[in-house]
Protein backbone atom coordinates (compact mmCIF):
# COMPACT_ATOMS: atom_id res chain seq x y z
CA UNK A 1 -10.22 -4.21 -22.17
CA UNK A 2 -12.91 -3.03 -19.89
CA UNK A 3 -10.32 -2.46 -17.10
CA UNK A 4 -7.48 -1.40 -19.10
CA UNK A 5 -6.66 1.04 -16.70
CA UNK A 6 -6.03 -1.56 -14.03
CA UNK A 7 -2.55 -2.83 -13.72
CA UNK A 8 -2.20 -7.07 -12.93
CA UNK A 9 0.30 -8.38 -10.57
CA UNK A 10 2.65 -11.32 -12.33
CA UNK A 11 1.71 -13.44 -9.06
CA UNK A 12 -2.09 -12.10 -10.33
CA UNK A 13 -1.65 -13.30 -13.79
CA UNK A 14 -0.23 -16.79 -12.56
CA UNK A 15 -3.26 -17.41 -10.18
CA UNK A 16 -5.78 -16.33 -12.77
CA UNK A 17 -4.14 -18.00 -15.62
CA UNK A 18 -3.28 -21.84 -13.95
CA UNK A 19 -4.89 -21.12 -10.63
CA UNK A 20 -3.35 -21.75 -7.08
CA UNK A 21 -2.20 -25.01 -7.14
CA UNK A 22 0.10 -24.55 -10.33
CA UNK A 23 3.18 -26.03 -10.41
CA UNK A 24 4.68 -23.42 -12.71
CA UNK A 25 6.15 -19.79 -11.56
CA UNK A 26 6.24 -16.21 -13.01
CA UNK A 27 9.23 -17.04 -15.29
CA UNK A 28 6.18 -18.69 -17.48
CA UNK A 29 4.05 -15.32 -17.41
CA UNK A 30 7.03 -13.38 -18.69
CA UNK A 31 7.24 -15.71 -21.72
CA UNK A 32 3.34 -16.13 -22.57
CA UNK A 33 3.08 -11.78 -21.90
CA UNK A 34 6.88 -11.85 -24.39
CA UNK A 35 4.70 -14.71 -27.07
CA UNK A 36 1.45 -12.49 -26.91
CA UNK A 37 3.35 -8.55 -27.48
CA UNK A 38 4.80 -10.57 -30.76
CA UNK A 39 1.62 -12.03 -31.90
CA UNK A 40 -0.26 -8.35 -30.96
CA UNK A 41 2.66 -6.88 -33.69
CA UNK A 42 2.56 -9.50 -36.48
CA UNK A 43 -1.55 -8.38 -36.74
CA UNK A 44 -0.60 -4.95 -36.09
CA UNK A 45 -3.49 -4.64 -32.99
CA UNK A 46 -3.99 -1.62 -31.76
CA UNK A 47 -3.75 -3.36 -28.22
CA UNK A 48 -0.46 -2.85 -26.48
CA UNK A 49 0.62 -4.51 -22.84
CA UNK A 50 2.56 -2.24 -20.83
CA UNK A 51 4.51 -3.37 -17.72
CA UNK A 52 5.40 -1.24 -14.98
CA UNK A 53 8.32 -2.73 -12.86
CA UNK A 54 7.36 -4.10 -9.17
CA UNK A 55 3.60 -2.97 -10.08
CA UNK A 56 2.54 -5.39 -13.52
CA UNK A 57 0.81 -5.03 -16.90
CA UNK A 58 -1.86 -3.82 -18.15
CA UNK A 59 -3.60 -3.42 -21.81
CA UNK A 60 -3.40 0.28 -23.38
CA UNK A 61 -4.86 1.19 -26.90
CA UNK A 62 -2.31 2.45 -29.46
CA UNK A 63 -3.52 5.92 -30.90
């Protein structure tokens, strides 16, 4: 949350998340950032990701 203002590339995410050797591709980003908006909703989280097509996601507080 500290850089919630900061939007993350899906190639980003990938690297950060299984490093650069992974052999996995975006398509398993867009399911783990599609599992984690769910579980953010069930516990009603004032935490919301927000993607911005061609740019990424980023974190934004609910008011």
């Amino acid at each position: 949350m500290l850089n919630h203002t900061m939007y993350l590339s899906t190639e980003d995410l990938l690297v950060k998340a299984w490093g650069y050797n992974a052999e996995t591709d975006v398509n398993s980003v867009w399911l783990y950032i599609s599992y984690l908006r769910k579980r953010l909703s069930a516990i009603n989280s004032k935490v919301k990701i927000i993607s911005k097509r061609n740019i990424g996601y980023k974190l934004e507080l609910k008011s």
